[in-house]
PDB file of N, CA and C in Angstrom:
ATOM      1  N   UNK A   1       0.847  -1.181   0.000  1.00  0.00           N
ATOM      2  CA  UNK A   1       0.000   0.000   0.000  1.00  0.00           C
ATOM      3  C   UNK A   1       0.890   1.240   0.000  1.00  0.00           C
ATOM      4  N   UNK A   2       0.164   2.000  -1.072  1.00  0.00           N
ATOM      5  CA  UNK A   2       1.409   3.323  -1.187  1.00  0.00           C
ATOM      6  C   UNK A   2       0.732   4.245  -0.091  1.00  0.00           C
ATOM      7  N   UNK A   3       1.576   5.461   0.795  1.00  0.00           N
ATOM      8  CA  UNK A   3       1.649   6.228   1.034  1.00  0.00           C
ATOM      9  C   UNK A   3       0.598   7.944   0.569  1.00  0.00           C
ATOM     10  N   UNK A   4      -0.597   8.318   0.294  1.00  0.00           N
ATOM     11  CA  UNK A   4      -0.948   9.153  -0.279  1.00  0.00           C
ATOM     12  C   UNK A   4      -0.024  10.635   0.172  1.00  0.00           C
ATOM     13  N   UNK A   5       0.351  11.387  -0.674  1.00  0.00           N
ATOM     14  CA  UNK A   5       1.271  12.523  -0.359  1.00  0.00           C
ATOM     15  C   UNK A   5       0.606  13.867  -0.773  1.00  0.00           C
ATOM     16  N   UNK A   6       0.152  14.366   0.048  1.00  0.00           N
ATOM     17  CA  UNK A   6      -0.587  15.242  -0.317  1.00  0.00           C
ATOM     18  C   UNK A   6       0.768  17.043   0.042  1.00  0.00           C
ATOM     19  N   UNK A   7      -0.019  18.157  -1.105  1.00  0.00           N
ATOM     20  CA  UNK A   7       0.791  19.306  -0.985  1.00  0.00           C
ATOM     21  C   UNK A   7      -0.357  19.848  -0.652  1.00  0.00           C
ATOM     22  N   UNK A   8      -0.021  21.513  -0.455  1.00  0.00           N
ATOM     23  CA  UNK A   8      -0.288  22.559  -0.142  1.00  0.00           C
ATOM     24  C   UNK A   8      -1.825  23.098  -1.842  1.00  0.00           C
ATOM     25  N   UNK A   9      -0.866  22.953  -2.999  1.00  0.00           N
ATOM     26  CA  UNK A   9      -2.231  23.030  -4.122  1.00  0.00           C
ATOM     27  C   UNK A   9      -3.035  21.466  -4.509  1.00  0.00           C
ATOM     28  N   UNK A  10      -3.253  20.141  -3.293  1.00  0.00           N
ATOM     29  CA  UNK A  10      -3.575  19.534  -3.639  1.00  0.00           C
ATOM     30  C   UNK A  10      -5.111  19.924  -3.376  1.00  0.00           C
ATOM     31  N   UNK A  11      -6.366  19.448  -4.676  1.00  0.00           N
ATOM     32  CA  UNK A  11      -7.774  19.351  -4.276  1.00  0.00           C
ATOM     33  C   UNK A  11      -7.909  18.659  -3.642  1.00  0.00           C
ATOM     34  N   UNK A  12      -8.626  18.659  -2.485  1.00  0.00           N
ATOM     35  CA  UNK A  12      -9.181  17.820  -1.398  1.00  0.00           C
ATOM     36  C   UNK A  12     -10.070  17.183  -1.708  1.00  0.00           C
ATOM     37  N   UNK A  13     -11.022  17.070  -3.126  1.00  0.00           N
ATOM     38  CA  UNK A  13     -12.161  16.226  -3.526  1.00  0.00           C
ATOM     39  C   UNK A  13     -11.335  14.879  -4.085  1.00  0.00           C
ATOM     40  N   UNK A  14     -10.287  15.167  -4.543  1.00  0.00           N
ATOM     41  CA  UNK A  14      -9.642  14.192  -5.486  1.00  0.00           C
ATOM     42  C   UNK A  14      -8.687  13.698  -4.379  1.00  0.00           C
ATOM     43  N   UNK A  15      -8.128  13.559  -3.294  1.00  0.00           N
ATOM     44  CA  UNK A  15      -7.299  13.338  -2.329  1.00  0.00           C
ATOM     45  C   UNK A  15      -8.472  12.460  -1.336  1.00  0.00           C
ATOM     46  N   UNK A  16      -9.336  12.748  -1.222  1.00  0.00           N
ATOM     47  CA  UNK A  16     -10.240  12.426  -0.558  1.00  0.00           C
ATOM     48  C   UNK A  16     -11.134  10.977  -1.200  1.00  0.00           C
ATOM     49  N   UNK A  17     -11.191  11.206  -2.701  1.00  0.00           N
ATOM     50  CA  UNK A  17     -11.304   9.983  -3.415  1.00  0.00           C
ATOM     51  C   UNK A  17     -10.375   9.068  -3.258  1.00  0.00           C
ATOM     52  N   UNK A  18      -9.045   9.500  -3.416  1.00  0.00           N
ATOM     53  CA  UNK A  18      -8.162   8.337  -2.841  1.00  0.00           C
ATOM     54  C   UNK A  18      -7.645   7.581  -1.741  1.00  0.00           C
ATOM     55  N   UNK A  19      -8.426   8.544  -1.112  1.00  0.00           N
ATOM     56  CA  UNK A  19      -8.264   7.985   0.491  1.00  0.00           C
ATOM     57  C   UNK A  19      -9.694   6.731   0.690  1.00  0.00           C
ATOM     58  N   UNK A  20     -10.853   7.002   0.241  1.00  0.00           N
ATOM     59  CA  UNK A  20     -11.861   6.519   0.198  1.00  0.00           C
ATOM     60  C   UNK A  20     -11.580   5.355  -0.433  1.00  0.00           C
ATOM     61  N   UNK A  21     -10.998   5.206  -1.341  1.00  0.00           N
ATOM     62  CA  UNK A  21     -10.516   4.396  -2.638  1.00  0.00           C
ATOM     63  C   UNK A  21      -9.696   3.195  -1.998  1.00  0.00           C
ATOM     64  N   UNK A  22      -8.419   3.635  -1.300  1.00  0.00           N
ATOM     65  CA  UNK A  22      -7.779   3.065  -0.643  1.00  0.00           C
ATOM     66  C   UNK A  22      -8.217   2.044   0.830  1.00  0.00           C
ATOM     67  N   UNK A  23      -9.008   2.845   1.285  1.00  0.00           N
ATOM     68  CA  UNK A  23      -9.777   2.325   2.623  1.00  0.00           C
ATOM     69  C   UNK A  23     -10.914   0.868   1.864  1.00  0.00           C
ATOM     70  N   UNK A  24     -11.395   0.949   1.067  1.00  0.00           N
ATOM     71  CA  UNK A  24     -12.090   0.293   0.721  1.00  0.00           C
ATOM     72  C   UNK A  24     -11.222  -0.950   0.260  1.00  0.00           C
ATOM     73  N   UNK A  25     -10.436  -0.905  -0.499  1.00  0.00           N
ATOM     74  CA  UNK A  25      -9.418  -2.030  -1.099  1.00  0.00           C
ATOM     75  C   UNK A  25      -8.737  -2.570   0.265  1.00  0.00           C
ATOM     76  N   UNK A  26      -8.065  -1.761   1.310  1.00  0.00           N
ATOM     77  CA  UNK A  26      -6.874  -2.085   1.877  1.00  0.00           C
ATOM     78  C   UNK A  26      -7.561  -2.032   3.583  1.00  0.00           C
ATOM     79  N   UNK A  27      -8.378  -1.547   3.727  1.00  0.00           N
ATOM     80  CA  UNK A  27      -8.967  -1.220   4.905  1.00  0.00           C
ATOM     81  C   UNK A  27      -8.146  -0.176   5.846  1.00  0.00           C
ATOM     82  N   UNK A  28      -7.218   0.391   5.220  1.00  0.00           N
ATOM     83  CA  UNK A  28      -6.779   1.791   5.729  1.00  0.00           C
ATOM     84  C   UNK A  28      -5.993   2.233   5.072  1.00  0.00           C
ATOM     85  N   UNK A  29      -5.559   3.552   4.997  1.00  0.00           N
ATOM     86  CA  UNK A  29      -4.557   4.784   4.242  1.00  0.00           C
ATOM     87  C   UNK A  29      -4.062   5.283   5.256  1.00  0.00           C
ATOM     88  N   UNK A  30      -2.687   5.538   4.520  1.00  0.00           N
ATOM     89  CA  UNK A  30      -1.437   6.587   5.300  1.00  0.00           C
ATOM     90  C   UNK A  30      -1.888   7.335   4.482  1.00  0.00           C
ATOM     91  N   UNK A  31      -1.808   8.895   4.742  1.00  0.00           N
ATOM     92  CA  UNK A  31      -2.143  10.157   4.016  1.00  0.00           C
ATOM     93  C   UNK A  31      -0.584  10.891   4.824  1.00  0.00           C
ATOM     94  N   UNK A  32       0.506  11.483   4.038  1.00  0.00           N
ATOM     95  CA  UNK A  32       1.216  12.716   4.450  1.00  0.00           C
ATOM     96  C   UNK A  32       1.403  13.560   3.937  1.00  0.00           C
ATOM     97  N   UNK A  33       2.033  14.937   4.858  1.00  0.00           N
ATOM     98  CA  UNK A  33       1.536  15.582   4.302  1.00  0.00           C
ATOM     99  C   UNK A  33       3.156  16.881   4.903  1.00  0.00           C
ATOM    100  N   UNK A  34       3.389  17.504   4.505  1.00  0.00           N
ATOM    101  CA  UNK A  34       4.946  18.676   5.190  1.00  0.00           C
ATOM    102  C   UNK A  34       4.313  19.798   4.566  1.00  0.00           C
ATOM    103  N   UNK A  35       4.334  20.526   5.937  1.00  0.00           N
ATOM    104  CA  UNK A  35       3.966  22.130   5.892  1.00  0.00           C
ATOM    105  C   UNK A  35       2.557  22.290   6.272  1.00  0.00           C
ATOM    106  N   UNK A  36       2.443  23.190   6.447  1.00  0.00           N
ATOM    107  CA  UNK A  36       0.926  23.767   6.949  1.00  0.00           C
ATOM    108  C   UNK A  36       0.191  23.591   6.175  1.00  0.00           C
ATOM    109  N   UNK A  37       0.109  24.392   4.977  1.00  0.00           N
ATOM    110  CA  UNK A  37      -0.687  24.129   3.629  1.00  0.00           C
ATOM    111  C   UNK A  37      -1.238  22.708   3.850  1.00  0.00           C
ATOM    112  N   UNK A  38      -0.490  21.469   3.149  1.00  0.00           N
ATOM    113  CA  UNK A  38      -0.233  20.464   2.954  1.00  0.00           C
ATOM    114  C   UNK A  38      -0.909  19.634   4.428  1.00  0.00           C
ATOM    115  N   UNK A  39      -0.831  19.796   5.429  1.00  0.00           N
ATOM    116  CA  UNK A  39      -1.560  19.742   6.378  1.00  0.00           C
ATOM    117  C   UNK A  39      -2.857  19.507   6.657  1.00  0.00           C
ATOM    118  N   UNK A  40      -2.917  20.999   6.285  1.00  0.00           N
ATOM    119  CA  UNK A  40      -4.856  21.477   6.023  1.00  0.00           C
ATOM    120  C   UNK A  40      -5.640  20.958   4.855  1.00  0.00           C
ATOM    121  N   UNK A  41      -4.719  20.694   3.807  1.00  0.00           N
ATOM    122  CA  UNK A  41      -5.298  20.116   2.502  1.00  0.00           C
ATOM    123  C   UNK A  41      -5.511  18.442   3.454  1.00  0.00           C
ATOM    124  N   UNK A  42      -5.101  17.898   4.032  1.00  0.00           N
ATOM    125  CA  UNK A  42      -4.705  16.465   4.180  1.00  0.00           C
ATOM    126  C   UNK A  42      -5.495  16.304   5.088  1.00  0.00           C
ATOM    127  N   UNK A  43      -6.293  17.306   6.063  1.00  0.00           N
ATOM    128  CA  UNK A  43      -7.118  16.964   7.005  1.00  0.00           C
ATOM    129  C   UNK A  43      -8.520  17.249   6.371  1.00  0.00           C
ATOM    130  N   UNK A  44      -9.040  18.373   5.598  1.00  0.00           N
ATOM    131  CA  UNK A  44     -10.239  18.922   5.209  1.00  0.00           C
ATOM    132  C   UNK A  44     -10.470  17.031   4.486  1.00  0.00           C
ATOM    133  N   UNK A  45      -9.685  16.600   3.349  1.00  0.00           N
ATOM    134  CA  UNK A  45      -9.827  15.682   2.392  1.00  0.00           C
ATOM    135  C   UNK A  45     -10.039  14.565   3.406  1.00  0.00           C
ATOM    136  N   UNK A  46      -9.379  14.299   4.310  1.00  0.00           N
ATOM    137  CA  UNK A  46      -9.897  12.995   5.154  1.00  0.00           C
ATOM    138  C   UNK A  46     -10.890  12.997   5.697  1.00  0.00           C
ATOM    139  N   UNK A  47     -11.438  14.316   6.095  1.00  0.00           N
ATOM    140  CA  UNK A  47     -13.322  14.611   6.595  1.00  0.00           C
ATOM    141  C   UNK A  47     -13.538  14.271   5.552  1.00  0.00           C
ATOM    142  N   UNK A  48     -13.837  14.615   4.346  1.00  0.00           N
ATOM    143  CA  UNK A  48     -14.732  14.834   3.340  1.00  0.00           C
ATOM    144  C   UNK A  48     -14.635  12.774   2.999  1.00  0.00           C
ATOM    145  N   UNK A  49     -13.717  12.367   2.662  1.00  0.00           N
ATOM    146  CA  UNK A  49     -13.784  10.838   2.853  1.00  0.00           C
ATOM    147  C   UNK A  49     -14.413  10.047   3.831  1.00  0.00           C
ATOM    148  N   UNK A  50     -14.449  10.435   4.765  1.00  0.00           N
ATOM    149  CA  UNK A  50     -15.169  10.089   6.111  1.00  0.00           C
ATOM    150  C   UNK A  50     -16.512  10.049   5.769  1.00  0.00           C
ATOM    151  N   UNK A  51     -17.251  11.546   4.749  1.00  0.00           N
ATOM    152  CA  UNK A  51     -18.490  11.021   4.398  1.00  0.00           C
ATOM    153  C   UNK A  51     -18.338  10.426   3.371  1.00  0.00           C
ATOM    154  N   UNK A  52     -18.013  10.059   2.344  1.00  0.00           N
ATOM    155  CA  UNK A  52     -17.633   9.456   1.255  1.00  0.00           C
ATOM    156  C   UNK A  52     -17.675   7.850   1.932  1.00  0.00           C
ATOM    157  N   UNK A  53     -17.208   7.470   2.888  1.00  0.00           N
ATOM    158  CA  UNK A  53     -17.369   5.945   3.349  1.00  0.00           C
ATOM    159  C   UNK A  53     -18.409   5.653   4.466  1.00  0.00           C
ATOM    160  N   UNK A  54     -18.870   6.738   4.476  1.00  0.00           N
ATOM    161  CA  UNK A  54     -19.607   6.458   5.785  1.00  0.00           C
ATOM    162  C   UNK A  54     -21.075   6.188   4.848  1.00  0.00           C
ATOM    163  N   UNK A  55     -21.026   6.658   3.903  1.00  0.00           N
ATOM    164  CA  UNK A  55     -22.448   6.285   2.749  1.00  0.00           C
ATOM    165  C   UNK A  55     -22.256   5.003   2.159  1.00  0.00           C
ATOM    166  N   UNK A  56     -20.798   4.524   2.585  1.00  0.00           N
ATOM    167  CA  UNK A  56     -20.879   2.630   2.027  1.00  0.00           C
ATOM    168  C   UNK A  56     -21.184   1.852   3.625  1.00  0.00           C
ATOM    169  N   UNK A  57     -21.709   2.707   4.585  1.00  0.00           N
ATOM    170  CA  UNK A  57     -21.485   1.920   6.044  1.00  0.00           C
ATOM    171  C   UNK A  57     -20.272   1.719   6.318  1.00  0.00           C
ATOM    172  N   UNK A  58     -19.527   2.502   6.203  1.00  0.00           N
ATOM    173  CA  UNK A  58     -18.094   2.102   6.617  1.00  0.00           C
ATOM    174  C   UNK A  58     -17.770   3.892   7.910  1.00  0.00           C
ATOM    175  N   UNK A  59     -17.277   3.430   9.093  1.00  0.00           N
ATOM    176  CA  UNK A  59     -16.961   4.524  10.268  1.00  0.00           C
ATOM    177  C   UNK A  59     -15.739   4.414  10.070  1.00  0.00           C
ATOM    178  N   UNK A  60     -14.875   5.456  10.000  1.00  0.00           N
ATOM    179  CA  UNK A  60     -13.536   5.784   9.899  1.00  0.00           C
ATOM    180  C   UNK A  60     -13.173   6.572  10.823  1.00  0.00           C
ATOM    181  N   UNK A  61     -11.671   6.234  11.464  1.00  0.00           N
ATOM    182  CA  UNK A  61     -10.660   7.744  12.068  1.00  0.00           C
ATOM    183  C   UNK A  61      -9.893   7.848  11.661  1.00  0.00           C
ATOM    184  N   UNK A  62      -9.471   8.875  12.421  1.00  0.00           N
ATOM    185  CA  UNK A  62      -7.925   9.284  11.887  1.00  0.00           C
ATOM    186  C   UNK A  62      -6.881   9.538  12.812  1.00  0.00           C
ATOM    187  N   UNK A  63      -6.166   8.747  12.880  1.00  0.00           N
ATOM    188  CA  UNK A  63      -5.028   8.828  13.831  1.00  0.00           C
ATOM    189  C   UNK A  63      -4.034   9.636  13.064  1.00  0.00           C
ATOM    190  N   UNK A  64      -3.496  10.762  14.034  1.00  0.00           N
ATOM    191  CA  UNK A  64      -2.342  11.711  13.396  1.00  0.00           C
ATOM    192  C   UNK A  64      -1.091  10.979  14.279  1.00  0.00           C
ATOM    193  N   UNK A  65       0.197  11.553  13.752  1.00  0.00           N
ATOM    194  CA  UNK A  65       1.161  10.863  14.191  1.00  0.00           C
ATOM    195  C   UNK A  65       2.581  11.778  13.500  1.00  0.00           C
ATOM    196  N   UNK A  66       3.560  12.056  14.326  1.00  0.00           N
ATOM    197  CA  UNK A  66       4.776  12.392  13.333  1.00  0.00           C
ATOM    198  C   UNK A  66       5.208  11.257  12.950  1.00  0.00           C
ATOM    199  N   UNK A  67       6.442  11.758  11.500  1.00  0.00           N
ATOM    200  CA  UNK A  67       6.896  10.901  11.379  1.00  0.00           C
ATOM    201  C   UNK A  67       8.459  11.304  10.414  1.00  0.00           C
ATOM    202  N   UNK A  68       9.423  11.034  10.612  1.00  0.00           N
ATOM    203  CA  UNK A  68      10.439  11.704   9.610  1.00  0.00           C
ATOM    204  C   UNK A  68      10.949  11.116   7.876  1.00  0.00           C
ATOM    205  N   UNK A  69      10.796  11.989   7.642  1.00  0.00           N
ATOM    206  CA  UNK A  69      11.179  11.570   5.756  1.00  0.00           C
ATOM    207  C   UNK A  69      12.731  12.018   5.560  1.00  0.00           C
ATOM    208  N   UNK A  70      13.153  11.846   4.364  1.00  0.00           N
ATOM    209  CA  UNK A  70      14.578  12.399   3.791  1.00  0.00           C
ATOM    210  C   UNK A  70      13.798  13.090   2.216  1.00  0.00           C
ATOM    211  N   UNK A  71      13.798  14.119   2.412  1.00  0.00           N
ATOM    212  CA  UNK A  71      13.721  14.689   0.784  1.00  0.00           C
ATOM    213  C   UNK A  71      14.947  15.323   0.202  1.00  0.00           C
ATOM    214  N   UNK A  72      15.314  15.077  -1.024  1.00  0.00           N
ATOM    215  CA  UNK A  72      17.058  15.556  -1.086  1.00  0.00           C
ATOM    216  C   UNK A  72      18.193  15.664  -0.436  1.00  0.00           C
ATOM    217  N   UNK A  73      18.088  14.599   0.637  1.00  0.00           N
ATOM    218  CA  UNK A  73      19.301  14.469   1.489  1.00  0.00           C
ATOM    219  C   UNK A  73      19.065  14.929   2.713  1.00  0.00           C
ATOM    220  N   UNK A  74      18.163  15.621   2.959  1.00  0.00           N
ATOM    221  CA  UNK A  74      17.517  16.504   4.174  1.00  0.00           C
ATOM    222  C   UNK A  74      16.206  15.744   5.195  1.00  0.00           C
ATOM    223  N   UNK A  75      16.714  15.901   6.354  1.00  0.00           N
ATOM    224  CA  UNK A  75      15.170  15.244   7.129  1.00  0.00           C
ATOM    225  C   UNK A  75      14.009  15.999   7.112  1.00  0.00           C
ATOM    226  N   UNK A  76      12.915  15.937   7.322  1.00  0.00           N
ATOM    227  CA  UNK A  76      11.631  16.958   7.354  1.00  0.00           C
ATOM    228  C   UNK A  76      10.718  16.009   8.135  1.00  0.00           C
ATOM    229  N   UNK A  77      10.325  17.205   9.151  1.00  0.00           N
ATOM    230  CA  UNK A  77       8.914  16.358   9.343  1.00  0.00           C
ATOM    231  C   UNK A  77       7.935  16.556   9.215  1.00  0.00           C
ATOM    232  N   UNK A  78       7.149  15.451   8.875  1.00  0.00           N
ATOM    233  CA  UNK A  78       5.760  15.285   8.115  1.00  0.00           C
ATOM    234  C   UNK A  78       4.904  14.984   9.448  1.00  0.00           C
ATOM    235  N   UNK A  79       3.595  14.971   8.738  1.00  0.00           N
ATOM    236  CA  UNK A  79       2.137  14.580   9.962  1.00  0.00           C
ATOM    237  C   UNK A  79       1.841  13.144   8.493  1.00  0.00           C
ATOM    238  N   UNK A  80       1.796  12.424   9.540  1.00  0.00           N
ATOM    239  CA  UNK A  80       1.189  11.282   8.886  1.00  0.00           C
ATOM    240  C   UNK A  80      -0.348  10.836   9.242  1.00  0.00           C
ATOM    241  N   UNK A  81      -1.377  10.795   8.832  1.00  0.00           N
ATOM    242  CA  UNK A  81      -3.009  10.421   9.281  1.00  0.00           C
ATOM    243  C   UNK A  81      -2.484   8.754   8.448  1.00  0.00           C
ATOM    244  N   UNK A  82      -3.725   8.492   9.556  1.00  0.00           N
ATOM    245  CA  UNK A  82      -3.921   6.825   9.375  1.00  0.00           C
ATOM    246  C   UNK A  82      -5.263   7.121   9.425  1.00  0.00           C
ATOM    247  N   UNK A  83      -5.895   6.224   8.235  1.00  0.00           N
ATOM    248  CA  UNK A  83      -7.153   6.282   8.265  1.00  0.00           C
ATOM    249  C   UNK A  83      -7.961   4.704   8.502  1.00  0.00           C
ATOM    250  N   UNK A  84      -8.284   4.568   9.278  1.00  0.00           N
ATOM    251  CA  UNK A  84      -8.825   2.806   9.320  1.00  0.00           C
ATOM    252  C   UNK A  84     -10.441   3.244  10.033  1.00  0.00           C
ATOM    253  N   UNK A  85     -10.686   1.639  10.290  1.00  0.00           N
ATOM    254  CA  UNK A  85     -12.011   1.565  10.682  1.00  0.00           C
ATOM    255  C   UNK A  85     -12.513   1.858  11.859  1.00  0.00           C
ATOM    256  N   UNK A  86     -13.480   2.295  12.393  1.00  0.00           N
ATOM    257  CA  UNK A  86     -13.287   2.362  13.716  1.00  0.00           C
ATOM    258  C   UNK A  86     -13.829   0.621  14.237  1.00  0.00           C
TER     259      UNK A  86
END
Protein backbone atom coordinates (compact mmCIF):
# COMPACT_ATOMS: atom_id res chain seq x y z
CA UNK A 1 0.00 0.00 0.00
CA UNK A 2 1.41 3.32 -1.19
CA UNK A 3 1.65 6.23 1.03
CA UNK A 4 -0.95 9.15 -0.28
CA UNK A 5 1.27 12.52 -0.36
CA UNK A 6 -0.59 15.24 -0.32
CA UNK A 7 0.79 19.31 -0.99
CA UNK A 8 -0.29 22.56 -0.14
CA UNK A 9 -2.23 23.03 -4.12
CA UNK A 10 -3.58 19.53 -3.64
CA UNK A 11 -7.77 19.35 -4.28
CA UNK A 12 -9.18 17.82 -1.40
CA UNK A 13 -12.16 16.23 -3.53
CA UNK A 14 -9.64 14.19 -5.49
CA UNK A 15 -7.30 13.34 -2.33
CA UNK A 16 -10.24 12.43 -0.56
CA UNK A 17 -11.30 9.98 -3.41
CA UNK A 18 -8.16 8.34 -2.84
CA UNK A 19 -8.26 7.99 0.49
CA UNK A 20 -11.86 6.52 0.20
CA UNK A 21 -10.52 4.40 -2.64
CA UNK A 22 -7.78 3.06 -0.64
CA UNK A 23 -9.78 2.33 2.62
CA UNK A 24 -12.09 0.29 0.72
CA UNK A 25 -9.42 -2.03 -1.10
CA UNK A 26 -6.87 -2.08 1.88
CA UNK A 27 -8.97 -1.22 4.91
CA UNK A 28 -6.78 1.79 5.73
CA UNK A 29 -4.56 4.78 4.24
CA UNK A 30 -1.44 6.59 5.30
CA UNK A 31 -2.14 10.16 4.02
CA UNK A 32 1.22 12.72 4.45
CA UNK A 33 1.54 15.58 4.30
CA UNK A 34 4.95 18.68 5.19
CA UNK A 35 3.97 22.13 5.89
CA UNK A 36 0.93 23.77 6.95
CA UNK A 37 -0.69 24.13 3.63
CA UNK A 38 -0.23 20.46 2.95
CA UNK A 39 -1.56 19.74 6.38
CA UNK A 40 -4.86 21.48 6.02
CA UNK A 41 -5.30 20.12 2.50
CA UNK A 42 -4.71 16.47 4.18
CA UNK A 43 -7.12 16.96 7.00
CA UNK A 44 -10.24 18.92 5.21
CA UNK A 45 -9.83 15.68 2.39
CA UNK A 46 -9.90 13.00 5.15
CA UNK A 47 -13.32 14.61 6.60
CA UNK A 48 -14.73 14.83 3.34
CA UNK A 49 -13.78 10.84 2.85
CA UNK A 50 -15.17 10.09 6.11
CA UNK A 51 -18.49 11.02 4.40
CA UNK A 52 -17.63 9.46 1.25
CA UNK A 53 -17.37 5.94 3.35
CA UNK A 54 -19.61 6.46 5.78
CA UNK A 55 -22.45 6.28 2.75
CA UNK A 56 -20.88 2.63 2.03
CA UNK A 57 -21.49 1.92 6.04
CA UNK A 58 -18.09 2.10 6.62
CA UNK A 59 -16.96 4.52 10.27
CA UNK A 60 -13.54 5.78 9.90
CA UNK A 61 -10.66 7.74 12.07
CA UNK A 62 -7.93 9.28 11.89
CA UNK A 63 -5.03 8.83 13.83
CA UNK A 64 -2.34 11.71 13.40
CA UNK A 65 1.16 10.86 14.19
CA UNK A 66 4.78 12.39 13.33
CA UNK A 67 6.90 10.90 11.38
CA UNK A 68 10.44 11.70 9.61
CA UNK A 69 11.18 11.57 5.76
CA UNK A 70 14.58 12.40 3.79
CA UNK A 71 13.72 14.69 0.78
CA UNK A 72 17.06 15.56 -1.09
CA UNK A 73 19.30 14.47 1.49
CA UNK A 74 17.52 16.50 4.17
CA UNK A 75 15.17 15.24 7.13
CA UNK A 76 11.63 16.96 7.35
CA UNK A 77 8.91 16.36 9.34
CA UNK A 78 5.76 15.28 8.11
CA UNK A 79 2.14 14.58 9.96
CA UNK A 80 1.19 11.28 8.89
CA UNK A 81 -3.01 10.42 9.28
CA UNK A 82 -3.92 6.83 9.38
CA UNK A 83 -7.15 6.28 8.27
CA UNK A 84 -8.83 2.81 9.32
CA UNK A 85 -12.01 1.56 10.68
CA UNK A 86 -13.29 2.36 13.72
Amino acid sequence: MDVIKVSAESRTSAVAGAIAGVVREHKRAEVQAIGAGAVNQAVKATAIARGYLHEDGLDVVCIPEFTTVEIEGKERTAVRLVVEPR
